[in-house]
PDB file of N, CA and C in Angstrom:
ATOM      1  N   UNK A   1       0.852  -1.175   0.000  1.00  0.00           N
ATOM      2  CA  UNK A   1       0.000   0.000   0.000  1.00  0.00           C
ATOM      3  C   UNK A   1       0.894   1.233   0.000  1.00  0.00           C
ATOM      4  N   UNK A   2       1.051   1.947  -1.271  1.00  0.00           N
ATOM      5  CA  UNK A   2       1.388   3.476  -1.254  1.00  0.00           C
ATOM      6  C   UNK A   2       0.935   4.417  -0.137  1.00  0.00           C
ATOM      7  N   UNK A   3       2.387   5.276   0.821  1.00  0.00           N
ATOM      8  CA  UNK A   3       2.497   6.008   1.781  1.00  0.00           C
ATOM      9  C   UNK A   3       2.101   7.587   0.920  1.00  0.00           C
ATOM     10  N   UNK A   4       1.965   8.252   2.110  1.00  0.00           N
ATOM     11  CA  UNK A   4       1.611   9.644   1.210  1.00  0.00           C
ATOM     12  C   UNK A   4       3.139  10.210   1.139  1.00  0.00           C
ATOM     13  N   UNK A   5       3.547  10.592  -0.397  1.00  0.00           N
ATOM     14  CA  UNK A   5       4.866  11.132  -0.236  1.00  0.00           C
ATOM     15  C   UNK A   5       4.946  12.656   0.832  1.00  0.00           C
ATOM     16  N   UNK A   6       6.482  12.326   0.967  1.00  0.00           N
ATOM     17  CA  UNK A   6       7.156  13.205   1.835  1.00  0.00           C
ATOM     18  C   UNK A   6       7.393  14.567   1.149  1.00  0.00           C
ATOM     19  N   UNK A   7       7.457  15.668   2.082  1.00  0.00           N
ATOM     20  CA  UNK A   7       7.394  16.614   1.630  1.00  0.00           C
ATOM     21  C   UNK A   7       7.734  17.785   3.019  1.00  0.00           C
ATOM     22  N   UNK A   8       8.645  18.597   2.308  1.00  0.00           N
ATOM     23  CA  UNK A   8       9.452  19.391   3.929  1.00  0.00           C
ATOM     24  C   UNK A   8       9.154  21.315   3.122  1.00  0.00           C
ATOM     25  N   UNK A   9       8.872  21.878   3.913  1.00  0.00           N
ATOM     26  CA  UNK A   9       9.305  23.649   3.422  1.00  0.00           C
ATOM     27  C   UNK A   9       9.389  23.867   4.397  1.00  0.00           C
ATOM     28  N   UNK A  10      10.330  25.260   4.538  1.00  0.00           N
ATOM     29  CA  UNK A  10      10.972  26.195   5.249  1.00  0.00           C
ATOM     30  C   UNK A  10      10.177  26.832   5.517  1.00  0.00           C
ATOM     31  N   UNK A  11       9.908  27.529   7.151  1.00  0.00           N
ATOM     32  CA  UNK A  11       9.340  28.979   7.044  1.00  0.00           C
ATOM     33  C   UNK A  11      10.211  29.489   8.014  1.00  0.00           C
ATOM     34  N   UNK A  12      11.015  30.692   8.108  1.00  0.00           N
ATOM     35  CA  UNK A  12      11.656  31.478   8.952  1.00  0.00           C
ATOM     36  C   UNK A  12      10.800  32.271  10.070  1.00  0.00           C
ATOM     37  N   UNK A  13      10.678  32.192  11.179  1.00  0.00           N
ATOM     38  CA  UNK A  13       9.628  32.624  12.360  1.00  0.00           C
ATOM     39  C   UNK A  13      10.388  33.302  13.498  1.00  0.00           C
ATOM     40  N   UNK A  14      10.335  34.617  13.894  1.00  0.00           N
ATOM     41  CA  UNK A  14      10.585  35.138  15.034  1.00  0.00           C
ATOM     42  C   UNK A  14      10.922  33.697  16.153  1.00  0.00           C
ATOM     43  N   UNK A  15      12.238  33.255  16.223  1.00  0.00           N
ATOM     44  CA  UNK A  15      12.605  32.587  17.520  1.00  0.00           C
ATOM     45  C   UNK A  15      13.667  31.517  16.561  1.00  0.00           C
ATOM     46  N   UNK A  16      13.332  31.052  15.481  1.00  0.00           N
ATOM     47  CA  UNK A  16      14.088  29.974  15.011  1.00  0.00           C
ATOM     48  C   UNK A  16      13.510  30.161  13.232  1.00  0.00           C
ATOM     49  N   UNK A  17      13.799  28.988  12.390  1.00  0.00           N
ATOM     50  CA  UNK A  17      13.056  28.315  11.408  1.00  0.00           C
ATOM     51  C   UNK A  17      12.370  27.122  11.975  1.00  0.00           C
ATOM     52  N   UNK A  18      11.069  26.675  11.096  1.00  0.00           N
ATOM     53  CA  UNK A  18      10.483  25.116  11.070  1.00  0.00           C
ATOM     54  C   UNK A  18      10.221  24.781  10.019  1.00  0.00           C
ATOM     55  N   UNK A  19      10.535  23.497  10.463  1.00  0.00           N
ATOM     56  CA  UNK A  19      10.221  22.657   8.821  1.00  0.00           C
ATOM     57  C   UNK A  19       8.999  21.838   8.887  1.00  0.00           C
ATOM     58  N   UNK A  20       8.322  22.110   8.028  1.00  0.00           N
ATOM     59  CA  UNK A  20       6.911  21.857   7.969  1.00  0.00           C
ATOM     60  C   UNK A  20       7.003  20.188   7.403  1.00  0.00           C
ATOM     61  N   UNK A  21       6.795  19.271   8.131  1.00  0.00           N
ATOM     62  CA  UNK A  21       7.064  17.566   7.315  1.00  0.00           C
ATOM     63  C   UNK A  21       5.460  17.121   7.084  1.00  0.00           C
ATOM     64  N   UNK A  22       5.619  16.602   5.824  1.00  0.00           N
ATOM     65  CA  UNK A  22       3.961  16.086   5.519  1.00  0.00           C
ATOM     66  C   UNK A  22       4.229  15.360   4.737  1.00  0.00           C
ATOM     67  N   UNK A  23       3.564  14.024   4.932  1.00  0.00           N
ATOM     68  CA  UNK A  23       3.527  12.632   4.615  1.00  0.00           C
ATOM     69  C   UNK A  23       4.684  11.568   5.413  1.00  0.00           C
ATOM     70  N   UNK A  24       4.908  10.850   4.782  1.00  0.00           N
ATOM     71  CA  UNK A  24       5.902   9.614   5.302  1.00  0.00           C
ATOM     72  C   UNK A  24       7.415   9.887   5.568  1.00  0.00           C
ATOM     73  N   UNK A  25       7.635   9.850   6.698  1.00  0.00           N
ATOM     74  CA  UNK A  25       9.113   9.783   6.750  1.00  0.00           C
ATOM     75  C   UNK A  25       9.596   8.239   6.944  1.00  0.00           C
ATOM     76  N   UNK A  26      10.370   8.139   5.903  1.00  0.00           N
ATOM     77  CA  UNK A  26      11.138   6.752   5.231  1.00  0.00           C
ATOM     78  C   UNK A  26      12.252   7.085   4.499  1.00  0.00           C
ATOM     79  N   UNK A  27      12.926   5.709   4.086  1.00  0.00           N
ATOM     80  CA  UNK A  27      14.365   6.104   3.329  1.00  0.00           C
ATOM     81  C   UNK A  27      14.339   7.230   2.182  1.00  0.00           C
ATOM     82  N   UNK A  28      12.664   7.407   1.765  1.00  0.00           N
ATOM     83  CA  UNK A  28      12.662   8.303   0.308  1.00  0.00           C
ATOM     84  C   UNK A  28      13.008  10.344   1.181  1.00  0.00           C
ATOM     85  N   UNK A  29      13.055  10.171   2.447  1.00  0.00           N
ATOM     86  CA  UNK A  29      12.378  11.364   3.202  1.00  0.00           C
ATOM     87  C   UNK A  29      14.068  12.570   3.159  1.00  0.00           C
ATOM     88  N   UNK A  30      15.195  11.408   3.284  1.00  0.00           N
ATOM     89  CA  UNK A  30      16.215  12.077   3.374  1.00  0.00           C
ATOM     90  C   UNK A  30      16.521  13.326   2.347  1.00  0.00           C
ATOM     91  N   UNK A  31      17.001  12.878   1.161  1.00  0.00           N
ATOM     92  CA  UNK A  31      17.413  14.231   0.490  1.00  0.00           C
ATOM     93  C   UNK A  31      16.442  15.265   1.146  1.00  0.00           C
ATOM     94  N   UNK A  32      15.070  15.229   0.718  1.00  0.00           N
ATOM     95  CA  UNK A  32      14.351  16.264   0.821  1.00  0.00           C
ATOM     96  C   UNK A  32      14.047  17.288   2.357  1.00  0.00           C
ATOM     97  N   UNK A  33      14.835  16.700   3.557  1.00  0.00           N
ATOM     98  CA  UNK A  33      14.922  16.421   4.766  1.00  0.00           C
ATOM     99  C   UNK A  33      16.292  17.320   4.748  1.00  0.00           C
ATOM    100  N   UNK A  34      17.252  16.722   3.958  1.00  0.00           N
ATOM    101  CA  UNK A  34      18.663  17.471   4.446  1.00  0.00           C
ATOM    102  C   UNK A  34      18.816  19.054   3.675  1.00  0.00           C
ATOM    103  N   UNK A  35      17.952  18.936   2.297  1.00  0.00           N
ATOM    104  CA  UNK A  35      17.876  20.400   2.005  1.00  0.00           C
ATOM    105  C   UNK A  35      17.075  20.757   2.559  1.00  0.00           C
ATOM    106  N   UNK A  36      15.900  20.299   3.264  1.00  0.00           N
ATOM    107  CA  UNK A  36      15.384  21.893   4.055  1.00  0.00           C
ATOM    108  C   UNK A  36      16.180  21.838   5.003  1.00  0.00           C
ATOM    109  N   UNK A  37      17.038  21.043   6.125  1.00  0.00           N
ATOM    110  CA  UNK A  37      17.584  21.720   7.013  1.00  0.00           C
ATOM    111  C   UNK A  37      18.454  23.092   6.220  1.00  0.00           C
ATOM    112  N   UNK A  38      19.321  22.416   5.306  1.00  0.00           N
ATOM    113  CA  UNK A  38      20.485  23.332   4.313  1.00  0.00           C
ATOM    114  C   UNK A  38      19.249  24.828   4.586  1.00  0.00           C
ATOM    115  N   UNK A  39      18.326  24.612   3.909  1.00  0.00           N
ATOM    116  CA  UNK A  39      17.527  26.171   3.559  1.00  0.00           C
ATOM    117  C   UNK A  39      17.257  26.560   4.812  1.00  0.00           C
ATOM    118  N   UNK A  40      16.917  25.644   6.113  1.00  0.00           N
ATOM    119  CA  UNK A  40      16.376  26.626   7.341  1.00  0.00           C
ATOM    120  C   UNK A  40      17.837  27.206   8.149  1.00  0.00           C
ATOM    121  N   UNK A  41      18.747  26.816   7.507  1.00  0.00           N
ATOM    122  CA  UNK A  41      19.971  27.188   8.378  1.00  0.00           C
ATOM    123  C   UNK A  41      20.989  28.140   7.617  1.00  0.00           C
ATOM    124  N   UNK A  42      20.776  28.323   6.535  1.00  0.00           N
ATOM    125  CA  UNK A  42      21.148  29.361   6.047  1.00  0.00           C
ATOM    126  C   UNK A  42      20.695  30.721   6.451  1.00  0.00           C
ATOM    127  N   UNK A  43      22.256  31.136   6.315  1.00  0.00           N
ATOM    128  CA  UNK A  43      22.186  32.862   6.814  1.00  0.00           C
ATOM    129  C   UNK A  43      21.414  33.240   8.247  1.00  0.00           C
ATOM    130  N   UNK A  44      20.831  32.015   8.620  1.00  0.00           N
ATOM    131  CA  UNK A  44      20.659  32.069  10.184  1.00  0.00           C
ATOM    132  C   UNK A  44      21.690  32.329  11.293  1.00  0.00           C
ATOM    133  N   UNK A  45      21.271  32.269  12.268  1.00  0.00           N
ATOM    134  CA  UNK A  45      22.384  32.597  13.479  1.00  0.00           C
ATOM    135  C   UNK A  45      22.805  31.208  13.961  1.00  0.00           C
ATOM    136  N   UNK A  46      23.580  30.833  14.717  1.00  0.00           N
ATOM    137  CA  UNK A  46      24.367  29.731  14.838  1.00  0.00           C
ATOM    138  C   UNK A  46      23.398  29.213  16.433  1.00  0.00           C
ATOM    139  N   UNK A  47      23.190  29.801  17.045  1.00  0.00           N
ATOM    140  CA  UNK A  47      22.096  30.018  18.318  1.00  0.00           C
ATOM    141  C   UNK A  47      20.368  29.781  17.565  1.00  0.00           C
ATOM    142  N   UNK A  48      20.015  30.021  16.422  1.00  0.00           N
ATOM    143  CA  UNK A  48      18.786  29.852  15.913  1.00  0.00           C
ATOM    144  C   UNK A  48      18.436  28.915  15.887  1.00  0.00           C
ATOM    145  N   UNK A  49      17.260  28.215  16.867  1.00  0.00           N
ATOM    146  CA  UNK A  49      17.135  26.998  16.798  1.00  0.00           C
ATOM    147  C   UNK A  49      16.250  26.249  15.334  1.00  0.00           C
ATOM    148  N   UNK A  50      16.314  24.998  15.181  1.00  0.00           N
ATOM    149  CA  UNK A  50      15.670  24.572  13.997  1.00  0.00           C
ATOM    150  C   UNK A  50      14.434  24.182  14.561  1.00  0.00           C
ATOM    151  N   UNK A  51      12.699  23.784  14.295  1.00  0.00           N
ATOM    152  CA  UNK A  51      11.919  23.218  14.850  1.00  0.00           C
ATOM    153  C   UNK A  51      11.733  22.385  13.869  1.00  0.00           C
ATOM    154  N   UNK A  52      11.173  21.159  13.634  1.00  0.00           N
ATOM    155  CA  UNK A  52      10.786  20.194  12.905  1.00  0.00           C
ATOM    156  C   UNK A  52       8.817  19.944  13.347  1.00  0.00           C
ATOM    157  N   UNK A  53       8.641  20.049  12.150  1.00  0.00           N
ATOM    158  CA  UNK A  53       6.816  20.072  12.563  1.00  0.00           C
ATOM    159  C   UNK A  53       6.187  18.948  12.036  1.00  0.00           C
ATOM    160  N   UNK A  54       5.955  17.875  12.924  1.00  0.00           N
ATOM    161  CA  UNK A  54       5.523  16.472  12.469  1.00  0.00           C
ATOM    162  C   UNK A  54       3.730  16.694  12.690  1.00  0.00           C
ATOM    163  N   UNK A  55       3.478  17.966  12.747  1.00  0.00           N
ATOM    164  CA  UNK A  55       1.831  17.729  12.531  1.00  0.00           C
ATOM    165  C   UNK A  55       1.040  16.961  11.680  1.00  0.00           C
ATOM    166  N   UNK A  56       1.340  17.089  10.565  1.00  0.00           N
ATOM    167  CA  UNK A  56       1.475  16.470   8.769  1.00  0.00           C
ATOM    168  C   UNK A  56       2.015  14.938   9.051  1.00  0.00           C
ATOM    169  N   UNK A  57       2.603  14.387   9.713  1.00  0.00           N
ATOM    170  CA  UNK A  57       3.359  13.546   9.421  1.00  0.00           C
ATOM    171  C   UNK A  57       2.216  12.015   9.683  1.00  0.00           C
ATOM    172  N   UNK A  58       2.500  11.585   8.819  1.00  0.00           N
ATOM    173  CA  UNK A  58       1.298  10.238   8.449  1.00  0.00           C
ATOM    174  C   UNK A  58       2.150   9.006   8.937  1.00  0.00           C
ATOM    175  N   UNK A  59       3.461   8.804   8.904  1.00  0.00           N
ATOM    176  CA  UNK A  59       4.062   7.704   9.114  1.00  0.00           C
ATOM    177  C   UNK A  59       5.846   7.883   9.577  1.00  0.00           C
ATOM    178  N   UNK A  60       5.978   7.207  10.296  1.00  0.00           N
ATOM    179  CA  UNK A  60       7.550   7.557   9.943  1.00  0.00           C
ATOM    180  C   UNK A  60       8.185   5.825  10.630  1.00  0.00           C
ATOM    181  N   UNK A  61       8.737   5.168   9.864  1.00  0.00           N
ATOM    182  CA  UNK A  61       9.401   4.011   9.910  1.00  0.00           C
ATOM    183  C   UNK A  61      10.814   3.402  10.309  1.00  0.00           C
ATOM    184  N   UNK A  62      11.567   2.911  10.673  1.00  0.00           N
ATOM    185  CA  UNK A  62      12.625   2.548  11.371  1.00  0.00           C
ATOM    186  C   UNK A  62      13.469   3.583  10.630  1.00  0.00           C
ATOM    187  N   UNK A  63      13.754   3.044   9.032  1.00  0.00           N
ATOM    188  CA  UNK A  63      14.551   3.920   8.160  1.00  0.00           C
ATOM    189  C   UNK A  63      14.119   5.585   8.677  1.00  0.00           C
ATOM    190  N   UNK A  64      13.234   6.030   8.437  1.00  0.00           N
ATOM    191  CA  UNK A  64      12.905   7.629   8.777  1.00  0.00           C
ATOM    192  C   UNK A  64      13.241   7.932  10.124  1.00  0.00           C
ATOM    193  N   UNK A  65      13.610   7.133  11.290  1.00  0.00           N
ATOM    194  CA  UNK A  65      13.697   7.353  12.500  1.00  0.00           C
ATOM    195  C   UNK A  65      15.415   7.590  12.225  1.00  0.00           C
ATOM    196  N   UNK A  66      15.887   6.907  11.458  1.00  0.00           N
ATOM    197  CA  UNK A  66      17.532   7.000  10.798  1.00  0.00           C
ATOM    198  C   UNK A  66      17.502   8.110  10.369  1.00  0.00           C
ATOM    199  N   UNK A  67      16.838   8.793   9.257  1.00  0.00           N
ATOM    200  CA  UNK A  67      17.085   9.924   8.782  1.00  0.00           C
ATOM    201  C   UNK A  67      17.023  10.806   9.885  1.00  0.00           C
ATOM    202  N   UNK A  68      16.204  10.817  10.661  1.00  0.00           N
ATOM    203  CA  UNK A  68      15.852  11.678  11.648  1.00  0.00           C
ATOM    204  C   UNK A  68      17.099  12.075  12.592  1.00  0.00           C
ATOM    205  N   UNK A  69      17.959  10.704  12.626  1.00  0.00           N
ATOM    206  CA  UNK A  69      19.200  10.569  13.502  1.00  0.00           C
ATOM    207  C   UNK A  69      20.063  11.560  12.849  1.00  0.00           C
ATOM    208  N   UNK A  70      20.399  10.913  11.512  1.00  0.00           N
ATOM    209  CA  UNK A  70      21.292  11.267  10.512  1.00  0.00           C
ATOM    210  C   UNK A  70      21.039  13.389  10.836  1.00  0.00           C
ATOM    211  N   UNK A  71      19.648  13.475  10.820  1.00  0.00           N
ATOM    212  CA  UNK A  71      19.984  15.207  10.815  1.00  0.00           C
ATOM    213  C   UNK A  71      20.317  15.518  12.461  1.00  0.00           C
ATOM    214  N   UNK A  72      19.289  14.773  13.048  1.00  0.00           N
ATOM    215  CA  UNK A  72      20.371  15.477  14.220  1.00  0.00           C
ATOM    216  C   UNK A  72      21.729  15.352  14.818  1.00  0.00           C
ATOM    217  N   UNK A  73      22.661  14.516  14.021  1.00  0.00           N
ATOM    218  CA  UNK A  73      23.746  14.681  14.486  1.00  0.00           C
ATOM    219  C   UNK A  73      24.410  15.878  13.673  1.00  0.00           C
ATOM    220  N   UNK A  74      23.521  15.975  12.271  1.00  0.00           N
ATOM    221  CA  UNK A  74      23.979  17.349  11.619  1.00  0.00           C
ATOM    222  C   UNK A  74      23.872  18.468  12.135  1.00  0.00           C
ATOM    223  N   UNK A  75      22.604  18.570  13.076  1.00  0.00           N
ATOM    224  CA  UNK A  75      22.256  19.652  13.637  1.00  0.00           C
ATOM    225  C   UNK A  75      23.275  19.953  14.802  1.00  0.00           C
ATOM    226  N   UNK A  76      23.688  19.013  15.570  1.00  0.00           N
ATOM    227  CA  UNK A  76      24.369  19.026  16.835  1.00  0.00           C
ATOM    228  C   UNK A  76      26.114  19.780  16.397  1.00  0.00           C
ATOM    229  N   UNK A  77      26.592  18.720  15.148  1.00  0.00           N
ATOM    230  CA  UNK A  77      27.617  19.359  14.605  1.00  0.00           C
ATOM    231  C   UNK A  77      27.998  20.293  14.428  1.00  0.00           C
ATOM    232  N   UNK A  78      27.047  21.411  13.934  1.00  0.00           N
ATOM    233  CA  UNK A  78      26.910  22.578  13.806  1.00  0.00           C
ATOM    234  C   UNK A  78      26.584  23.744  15.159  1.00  0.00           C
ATOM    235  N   UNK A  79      26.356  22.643  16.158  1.00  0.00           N
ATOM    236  CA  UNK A  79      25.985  23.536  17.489  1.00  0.00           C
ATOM    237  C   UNK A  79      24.785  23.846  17.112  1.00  0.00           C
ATOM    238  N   UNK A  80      23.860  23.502  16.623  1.00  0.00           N
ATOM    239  CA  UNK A  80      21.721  24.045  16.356  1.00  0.00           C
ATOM    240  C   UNK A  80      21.645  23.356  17.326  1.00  0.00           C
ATOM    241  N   UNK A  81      20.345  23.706  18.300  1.00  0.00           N
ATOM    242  CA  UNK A  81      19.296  22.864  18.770  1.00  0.00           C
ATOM    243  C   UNK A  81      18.341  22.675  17.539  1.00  0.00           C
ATOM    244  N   UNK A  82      18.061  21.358  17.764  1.00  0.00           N
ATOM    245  CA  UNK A  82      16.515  20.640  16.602  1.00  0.00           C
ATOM    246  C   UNK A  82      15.744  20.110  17.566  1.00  0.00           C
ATOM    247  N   UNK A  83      14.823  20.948  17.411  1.00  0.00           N
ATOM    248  CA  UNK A  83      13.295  20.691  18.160  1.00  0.00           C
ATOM    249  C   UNK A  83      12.287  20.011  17.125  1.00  0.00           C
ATOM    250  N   UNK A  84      11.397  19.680  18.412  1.00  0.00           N
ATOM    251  CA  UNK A  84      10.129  18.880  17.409  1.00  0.00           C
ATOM    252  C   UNK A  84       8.972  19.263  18.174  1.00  0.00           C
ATOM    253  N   UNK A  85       8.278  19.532  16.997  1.00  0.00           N
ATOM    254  CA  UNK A  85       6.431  19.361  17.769  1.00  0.00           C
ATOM    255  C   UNK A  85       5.790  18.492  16.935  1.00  0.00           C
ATOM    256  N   UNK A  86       4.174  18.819  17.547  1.00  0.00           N
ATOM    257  CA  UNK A  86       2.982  17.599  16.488  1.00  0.00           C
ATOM    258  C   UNK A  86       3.428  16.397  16.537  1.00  0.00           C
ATOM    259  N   UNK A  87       4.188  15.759  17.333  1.00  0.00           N
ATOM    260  CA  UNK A  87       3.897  14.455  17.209  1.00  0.00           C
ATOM    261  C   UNK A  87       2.964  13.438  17.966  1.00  0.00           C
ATOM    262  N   UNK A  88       2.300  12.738  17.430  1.00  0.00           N
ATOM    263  CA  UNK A  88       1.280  12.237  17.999  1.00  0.00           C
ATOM    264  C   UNK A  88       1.768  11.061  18.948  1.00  0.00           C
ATOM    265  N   UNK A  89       0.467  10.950  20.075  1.00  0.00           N
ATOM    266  CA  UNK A  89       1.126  10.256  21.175  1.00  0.00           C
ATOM    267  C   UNK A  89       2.266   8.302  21.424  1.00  0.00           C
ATOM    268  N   UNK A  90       1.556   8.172  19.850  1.00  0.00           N
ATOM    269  CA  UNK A  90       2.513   7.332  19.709  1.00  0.00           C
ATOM    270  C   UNK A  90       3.484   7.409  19.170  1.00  0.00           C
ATOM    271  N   UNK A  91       4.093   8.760  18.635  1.00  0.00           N
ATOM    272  CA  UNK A  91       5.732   8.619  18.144  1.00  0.00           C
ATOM    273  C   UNK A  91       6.311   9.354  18.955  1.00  0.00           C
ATOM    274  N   UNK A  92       5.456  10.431  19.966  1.00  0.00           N
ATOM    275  CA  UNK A  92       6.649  10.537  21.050  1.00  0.00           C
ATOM    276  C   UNK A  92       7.139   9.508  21.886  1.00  0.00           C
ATOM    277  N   UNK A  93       6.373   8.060  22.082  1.00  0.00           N
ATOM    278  CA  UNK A  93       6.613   7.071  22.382  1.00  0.00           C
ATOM    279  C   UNK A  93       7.872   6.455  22.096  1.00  0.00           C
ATOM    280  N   UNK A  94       7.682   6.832  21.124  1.00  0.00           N
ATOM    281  CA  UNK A  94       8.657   6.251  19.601  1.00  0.00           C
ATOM    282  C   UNK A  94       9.936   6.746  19.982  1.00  0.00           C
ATOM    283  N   UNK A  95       9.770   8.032  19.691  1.00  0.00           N
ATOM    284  CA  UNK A  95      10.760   8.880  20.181  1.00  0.00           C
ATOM    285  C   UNK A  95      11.408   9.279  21.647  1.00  0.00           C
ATOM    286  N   UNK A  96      10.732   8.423  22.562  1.00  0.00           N
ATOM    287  CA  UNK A  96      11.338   7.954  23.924  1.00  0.00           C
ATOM    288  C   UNK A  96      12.224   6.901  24.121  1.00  0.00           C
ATOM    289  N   UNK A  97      11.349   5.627  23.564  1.00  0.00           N
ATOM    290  CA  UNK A  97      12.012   4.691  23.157  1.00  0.00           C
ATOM    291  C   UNK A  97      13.164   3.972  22.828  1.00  0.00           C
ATOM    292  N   UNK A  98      13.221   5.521  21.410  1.00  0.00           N
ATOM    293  CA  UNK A  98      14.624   5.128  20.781  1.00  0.00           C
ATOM    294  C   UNK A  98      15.748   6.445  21.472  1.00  0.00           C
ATOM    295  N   UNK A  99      15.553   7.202  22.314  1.00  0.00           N
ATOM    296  CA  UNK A  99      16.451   7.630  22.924  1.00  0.00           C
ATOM    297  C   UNK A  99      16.104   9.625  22.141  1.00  0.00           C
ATOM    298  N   UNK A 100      15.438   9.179  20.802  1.00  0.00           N
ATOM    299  CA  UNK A 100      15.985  10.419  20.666  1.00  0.00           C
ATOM    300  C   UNK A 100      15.246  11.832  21.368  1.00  0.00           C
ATOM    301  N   UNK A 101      14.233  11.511  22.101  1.00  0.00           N
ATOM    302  CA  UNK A 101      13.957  12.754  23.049  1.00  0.00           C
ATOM    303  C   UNK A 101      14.938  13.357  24.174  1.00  0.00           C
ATOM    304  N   UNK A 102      15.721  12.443  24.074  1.00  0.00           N
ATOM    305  CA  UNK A 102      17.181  12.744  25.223  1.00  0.00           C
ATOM    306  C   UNK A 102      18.050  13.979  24.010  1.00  0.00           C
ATOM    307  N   UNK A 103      18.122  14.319  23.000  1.00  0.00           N
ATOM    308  CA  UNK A 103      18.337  15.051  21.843  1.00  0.00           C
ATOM    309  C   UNK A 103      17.873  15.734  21.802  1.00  0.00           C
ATOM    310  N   UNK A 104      16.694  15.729  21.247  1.00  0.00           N
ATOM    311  CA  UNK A 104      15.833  16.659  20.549  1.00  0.00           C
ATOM    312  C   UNK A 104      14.531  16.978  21.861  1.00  0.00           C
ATOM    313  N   UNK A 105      14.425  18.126  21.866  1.00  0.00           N
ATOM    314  CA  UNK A 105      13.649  18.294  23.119  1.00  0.00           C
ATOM    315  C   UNK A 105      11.842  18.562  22.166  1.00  0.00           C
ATOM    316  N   UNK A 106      10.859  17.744  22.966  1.00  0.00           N
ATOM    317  CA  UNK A 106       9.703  17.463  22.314  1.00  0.00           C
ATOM    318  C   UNK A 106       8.594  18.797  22.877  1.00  0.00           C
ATOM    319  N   UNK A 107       8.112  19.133  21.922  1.00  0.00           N
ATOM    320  CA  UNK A 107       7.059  20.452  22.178  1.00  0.00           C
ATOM    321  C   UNK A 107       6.005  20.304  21.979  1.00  0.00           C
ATOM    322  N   UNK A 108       4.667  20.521  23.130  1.00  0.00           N
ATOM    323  CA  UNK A 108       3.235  20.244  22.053  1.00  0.00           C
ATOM    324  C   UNK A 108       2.790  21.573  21.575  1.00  0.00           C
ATOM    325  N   UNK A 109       3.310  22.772  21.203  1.00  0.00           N
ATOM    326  CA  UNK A 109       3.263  23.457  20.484  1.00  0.00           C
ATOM    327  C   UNK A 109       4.176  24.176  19.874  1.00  0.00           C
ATOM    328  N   UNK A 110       3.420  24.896  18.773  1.00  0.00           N
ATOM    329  CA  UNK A 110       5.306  25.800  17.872  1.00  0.00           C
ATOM    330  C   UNK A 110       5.607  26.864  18.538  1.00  0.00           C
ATOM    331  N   UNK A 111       4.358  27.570  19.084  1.00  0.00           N
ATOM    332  CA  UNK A 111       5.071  28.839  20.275  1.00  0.00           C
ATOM    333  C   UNK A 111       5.808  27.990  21.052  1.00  0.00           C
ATOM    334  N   UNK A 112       5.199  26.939  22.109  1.00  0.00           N
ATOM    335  CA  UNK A 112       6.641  27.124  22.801  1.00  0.00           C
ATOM    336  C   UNK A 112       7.626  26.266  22.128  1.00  0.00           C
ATOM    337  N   UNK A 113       8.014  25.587  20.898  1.00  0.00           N
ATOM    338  CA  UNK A 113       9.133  25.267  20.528  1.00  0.00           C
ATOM    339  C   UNK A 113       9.959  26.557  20.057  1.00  0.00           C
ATOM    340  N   UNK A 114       9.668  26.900  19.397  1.00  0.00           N
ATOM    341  CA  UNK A 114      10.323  28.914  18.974  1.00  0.00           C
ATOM    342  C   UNK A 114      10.652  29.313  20.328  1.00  0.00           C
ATOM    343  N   UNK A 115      10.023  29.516  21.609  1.00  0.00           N
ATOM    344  CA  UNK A 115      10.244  30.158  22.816  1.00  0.00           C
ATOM    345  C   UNK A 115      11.736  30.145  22.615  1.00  0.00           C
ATOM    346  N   UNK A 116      12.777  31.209  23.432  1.00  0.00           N
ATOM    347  CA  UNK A 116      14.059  31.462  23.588  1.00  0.00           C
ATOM    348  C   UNK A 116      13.998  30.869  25.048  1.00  0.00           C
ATOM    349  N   UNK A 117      14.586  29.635  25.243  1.00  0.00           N
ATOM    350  CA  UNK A 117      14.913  28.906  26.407  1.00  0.00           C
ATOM    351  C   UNK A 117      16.295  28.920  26.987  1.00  0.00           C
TER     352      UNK A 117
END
């Protein structure tokens, strides 16, 4: 059964950028995943945090939980915090689970993920 494709845009917001994710995050999710970080981190401040917005997000699978890794060690490299909101109560699960809320700090909204903490 066909997933709904993946799909990421930028919006720049008083506090940080977020990346808007809608449909499946899976192995197809990366490229499109690492250029929007590329676009939300450009010409930004090095302190600007990134938010990731899994409101949209329909699925995300072992592989997409990889991609997910794969950017935040990009993000960390660089010194960004990468935040997340919208995720529904079973992938913050998910995302307990596999450790990466010890990373990425989880928000149930985009005000307070943007908040300056």
């Amino acid at each position: 059964m066909p997933g709904t494709p993946f799909s990421a845009t930028v919006r720049h917001e008083d506090g940080g950028s977020v990346i808007d994710l809608v449909g499946d995050i899976d192995r197809n999710a990366g490229d499109g995943l690492t250029a929007a970080y590329q676009e939300a981190t450009l010409g930004r401040d090095q302190g600007s945090p990134v938010v990731l917005s899994f409101r949209d997000v329909d699925y995300i699978n072992s592989t997409g939980i990889a991609v997910i890794v794969t950017l935040l060690a990009k993000a960390r490299a660089d010194g960004r915090s990468l935040r997340a909101w919208g995720l529904s109560p079973h992938y913050q699960e998910i995302f307990q689970i596999t450790r990466l809320a010890d990373f990425m700090t989880l928000f149930e909204t985009e005000p307070q993920a943007l908040a300056v903490s």
